[in-house]
C-alpha atoms as a PDB file:
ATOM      1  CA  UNK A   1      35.264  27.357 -78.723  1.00  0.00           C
ATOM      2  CA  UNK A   2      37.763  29.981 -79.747  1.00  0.00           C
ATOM      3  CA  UNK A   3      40.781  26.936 -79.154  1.00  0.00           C
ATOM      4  CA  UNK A   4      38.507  24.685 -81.677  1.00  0.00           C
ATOM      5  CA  UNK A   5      38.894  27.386 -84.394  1.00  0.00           C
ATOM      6  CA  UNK A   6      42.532  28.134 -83.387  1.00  0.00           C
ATOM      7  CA  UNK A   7      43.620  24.605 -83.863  1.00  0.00           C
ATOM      8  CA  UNK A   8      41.200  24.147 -86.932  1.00  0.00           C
ATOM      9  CA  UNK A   9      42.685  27.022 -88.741  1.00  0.00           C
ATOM     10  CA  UNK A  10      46.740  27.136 -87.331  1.00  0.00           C
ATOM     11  CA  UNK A  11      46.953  23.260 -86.502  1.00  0.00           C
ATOM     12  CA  UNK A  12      44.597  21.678 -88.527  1.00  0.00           C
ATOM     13  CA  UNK A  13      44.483  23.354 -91.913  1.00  0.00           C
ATOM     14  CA  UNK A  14      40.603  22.160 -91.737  1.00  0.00           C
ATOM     15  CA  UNK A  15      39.540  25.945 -91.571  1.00  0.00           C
ATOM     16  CA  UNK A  16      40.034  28.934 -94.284  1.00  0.00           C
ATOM     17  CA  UNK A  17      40.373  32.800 -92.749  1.00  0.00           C
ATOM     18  CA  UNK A  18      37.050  33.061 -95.319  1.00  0.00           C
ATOM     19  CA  UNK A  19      35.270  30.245 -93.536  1.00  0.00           C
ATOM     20  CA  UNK A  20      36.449  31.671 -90.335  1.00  0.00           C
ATOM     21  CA  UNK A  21      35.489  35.086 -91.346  1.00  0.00           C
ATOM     22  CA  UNK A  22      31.773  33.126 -91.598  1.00  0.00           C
ATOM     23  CA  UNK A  23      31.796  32.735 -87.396  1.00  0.00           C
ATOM     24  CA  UNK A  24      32.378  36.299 -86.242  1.00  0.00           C
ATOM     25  CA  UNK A  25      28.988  37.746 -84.473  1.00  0.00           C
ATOM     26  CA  UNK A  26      27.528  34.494 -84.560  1.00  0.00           C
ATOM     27  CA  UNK A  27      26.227  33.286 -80.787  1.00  0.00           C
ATOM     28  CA  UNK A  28      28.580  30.320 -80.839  1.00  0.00           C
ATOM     29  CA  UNK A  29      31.236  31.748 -82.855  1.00  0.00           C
ATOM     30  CA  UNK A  30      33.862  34.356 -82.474  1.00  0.00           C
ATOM     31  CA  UNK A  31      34.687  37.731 -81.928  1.00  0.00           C
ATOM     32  CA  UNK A  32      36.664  40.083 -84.382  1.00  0.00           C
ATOM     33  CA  UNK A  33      39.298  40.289 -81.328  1.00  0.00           C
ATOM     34  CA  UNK A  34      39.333  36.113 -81.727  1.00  0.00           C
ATOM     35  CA  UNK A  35      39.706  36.066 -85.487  1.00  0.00           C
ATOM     36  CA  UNK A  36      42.859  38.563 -85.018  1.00  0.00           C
ATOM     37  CA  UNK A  37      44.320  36.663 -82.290  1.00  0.00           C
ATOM     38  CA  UNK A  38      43.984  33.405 -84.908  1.00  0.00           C
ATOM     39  CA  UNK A  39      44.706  34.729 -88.221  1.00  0.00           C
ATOM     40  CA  UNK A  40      46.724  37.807 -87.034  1.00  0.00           C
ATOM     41  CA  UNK A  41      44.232  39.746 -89.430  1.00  0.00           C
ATOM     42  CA  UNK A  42      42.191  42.223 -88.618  1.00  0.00           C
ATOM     43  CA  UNK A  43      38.802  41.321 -89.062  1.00  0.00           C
ATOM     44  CA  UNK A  44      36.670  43.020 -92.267  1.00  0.00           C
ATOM     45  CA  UNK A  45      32.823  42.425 -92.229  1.00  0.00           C
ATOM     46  CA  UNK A  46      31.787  41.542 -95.896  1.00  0.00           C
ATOM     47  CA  UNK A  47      30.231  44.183 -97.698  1.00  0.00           C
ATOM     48  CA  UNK A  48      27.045  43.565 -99.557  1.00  0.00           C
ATOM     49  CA  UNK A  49      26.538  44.090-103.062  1.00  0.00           C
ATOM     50  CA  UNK A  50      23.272  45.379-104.596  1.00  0.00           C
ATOM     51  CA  UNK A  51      22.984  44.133-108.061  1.00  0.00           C
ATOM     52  CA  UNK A  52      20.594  46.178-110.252  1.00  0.00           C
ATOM     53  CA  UNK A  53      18.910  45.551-113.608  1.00  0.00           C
ATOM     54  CA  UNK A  54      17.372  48.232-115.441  1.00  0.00           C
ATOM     55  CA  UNK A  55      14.983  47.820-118.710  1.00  0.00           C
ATOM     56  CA  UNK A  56      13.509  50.111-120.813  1.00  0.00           C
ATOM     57  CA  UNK A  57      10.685  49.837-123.269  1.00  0.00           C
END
């Protein structure tokens, strides 16, 4: 699988590093060791933003 996304994203040009970024952890996707070996990036895990709304009376 790992050649798949290699070609997709090097070869191909069918496959962004944010798409890519979408596969890491997943059971049939990649590694963050993969992802650096494709995009020569270290992989960063998306951080989660908490959006908060506050009213007053």
């Amino acid at each position: 699988m790992v050649q798949i996304y290699t070609w997709a994203y090097q070869d191909w040009k069918t496959i962004t590093k944010e798409t890519l970024a979408t596969v890491v952890g997943l059971p049939d996707g990649i590694t963050a060791e993969d992802y650096k070996v494709i995009t020569g990036d270290d992989y960063v895990a998306p951080t989660a933003q908490a959006t908060t709304t506050s009213t007053t009376n």
